[in-house]
C-alpha atoms as a PDB file:
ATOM      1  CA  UNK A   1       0.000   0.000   0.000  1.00  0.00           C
ATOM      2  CA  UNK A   2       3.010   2.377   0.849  1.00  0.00           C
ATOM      3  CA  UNK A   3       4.154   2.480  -2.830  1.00  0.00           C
ATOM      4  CA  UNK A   4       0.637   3.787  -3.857  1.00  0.00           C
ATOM      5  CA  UNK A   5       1.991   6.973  -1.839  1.00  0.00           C
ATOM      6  CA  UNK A   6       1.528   9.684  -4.553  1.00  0.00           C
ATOM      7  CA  UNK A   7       3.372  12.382  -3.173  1.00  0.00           C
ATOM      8  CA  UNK A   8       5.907  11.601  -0.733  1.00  0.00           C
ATOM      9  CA  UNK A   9       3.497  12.015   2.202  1.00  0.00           C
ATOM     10  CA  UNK A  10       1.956  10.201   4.666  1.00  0.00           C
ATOM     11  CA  UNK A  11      -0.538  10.363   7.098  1.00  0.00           C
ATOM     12  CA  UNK A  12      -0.173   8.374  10.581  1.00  0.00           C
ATOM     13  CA  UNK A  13      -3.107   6.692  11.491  1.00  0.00           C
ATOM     14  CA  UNK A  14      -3.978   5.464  15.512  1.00  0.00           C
ATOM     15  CA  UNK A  15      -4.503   1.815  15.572  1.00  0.00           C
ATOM     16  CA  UNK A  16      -7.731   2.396  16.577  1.00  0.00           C
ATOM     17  CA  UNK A  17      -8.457   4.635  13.145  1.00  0.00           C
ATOM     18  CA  UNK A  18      -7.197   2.325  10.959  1.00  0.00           C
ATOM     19  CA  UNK A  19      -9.293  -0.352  12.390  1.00  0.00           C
ATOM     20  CA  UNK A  20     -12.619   1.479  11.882  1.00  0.00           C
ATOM     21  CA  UNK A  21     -11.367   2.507   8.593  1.00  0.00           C
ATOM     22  CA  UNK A  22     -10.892  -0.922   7.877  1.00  0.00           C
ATOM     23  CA  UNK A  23     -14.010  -2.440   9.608  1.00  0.00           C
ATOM     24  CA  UNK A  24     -15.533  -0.162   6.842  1.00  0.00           C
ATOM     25  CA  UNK A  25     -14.403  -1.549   3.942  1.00  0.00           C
ATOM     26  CA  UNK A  26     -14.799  -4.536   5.161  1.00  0.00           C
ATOM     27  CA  UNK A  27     -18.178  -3.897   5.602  1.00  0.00           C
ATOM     28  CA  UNK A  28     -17.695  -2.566   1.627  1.00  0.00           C
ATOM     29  CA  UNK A  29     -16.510  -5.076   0.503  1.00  0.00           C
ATOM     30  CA  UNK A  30     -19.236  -7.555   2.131  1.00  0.00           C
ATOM     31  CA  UNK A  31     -21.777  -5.427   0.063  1.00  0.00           C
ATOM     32  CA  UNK A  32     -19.941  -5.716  -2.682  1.00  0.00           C
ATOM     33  CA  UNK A  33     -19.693  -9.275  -2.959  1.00  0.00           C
ATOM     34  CA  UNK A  34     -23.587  -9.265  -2.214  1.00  0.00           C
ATOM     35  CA  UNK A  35     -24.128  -7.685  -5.125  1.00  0.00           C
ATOM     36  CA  UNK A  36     -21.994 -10.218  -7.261  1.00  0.00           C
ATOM     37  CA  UNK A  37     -24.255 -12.845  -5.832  1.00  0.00           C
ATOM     38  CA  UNK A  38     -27.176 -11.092  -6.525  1.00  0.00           C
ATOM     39  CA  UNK A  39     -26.213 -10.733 -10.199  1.00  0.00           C
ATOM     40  CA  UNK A  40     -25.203 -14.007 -10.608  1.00  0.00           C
ATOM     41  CA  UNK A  41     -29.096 -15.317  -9.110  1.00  0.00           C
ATOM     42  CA  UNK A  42     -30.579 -13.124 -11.577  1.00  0.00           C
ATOM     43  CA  UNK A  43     -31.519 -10.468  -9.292  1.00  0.00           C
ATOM     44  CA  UNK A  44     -34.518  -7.944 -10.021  1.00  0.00           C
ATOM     45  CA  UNK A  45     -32.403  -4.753 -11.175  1.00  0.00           C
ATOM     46  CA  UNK A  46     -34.060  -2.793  -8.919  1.00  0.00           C
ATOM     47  CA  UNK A  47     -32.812  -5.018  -5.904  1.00  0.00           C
ATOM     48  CA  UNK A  48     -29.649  -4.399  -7.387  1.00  0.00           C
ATOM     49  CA  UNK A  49     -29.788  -0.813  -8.123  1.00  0.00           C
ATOM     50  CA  UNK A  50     -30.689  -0.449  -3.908  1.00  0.00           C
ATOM     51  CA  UNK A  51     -27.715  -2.180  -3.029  1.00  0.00           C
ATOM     52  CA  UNK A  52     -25.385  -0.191  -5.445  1.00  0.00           C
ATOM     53  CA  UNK A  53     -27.275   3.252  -3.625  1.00  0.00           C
ATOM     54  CA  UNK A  54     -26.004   1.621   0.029  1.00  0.00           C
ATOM     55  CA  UNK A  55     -22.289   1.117  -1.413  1.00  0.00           C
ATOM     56  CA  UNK A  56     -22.229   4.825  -2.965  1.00  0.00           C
ATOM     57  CA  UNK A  57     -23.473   5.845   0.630  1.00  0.00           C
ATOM     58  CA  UNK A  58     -20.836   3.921   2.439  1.00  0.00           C
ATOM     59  CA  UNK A  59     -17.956   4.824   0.143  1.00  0.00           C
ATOM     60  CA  UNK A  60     -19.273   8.503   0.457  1.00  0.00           C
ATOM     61  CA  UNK A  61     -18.915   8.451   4.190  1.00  0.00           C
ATOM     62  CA  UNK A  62     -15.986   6.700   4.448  1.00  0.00           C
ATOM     63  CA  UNK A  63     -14.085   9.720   2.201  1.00  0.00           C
ATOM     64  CA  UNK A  64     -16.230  11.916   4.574  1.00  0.00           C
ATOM     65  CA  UNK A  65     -14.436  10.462   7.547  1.00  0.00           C
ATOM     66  CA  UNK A  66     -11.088  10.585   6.058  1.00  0.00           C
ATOM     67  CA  UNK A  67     -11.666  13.816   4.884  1.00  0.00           C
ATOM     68  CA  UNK A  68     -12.481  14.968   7.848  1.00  0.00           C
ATOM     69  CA  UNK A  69      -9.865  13.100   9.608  1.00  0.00           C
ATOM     70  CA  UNK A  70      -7.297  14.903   7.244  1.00  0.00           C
ATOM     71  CA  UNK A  71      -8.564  18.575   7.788  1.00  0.00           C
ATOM     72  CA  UNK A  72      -7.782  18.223  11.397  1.00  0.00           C
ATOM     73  CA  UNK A  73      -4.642  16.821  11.363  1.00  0.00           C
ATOM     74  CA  UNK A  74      -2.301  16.777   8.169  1.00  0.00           C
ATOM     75  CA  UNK A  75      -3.798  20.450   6.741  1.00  0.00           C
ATOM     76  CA  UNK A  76      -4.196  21.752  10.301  1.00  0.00           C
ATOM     77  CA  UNK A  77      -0.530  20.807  10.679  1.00  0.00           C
ATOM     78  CA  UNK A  78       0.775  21.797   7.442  1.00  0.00           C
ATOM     79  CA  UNK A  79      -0.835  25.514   8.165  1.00  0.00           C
ATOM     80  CA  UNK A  80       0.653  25.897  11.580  1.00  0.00           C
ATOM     81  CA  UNK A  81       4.110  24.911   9.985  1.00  0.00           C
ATOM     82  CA  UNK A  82       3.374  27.811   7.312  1.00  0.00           C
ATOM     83  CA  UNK A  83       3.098  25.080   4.495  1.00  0.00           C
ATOM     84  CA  UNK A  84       0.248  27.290   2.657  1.00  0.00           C
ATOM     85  CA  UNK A  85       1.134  24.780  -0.315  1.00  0.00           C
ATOM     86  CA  UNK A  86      -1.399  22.777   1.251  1.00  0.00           C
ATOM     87  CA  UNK A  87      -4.449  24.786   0.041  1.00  0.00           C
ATOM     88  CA  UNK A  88      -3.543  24.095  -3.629  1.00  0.00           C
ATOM     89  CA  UNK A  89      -3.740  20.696  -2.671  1.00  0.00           C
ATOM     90  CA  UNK A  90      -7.278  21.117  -1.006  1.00  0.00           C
ATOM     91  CA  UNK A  91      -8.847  22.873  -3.544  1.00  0.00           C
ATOM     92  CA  UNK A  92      -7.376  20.010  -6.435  1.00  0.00           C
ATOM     93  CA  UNK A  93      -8.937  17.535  -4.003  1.00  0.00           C
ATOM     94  CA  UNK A  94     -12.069  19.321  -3.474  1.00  0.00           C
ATOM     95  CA  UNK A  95     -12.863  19.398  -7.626  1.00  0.00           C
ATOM     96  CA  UNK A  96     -12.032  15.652  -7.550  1.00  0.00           C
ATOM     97  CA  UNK A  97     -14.493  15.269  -5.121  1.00  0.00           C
ATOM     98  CA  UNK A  98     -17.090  16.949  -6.898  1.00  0.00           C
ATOM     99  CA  UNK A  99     -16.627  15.689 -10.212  1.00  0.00           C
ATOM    100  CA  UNK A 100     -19.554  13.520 -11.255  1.00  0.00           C
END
């Protein structure tokens, strides 16, 4: 996972952090592989369509978390140490975020 590292950073996480984090794709990726199922027992789309809503939703509030997470540590950080660089970085994030 380190060499997926894009920009030289990284972010410490508690043990405790990473776990939920994890927990959540976990829970993800149990969705996921519902859906799979479903499509292979010839599920009514709209069954399928539901499920694909609840993994949007989850993925959505798991960026939210991280997100937020990030804000008040690694930005909150950077600004203190007068690395206003960081900003640029929000707002590129921030359009990726809203892209649709």
């Amino acid at each position: 996972m380190d060499d997926m590292n894009c920009c030289g950073k990284k972010t410490h996480r508690s043990d405790e952090e990473k776990k939920a984090i994890n927990n959540r794709i976990s829970r993800i990726e149990g969705q996921l592989q519902g859906i799979k199922k479903m499509i292979g027992n010839d599920s009514y789309c709209n069954d399928v369509l539901v499920q694909l809503s609840a993994v949007e939703n989850a993925i959505k509030s798991l960026s939210n978390l991280i997100l937020e997470n990030h804000l008040y540590s690694c930005v909150t950080k950077d600004i203190e140490e007068g690395n206003l660089e960081v900003i640029d970085e929000l707002i590129s994030l921030f359009k990726k975020f809203n892209k649709k």
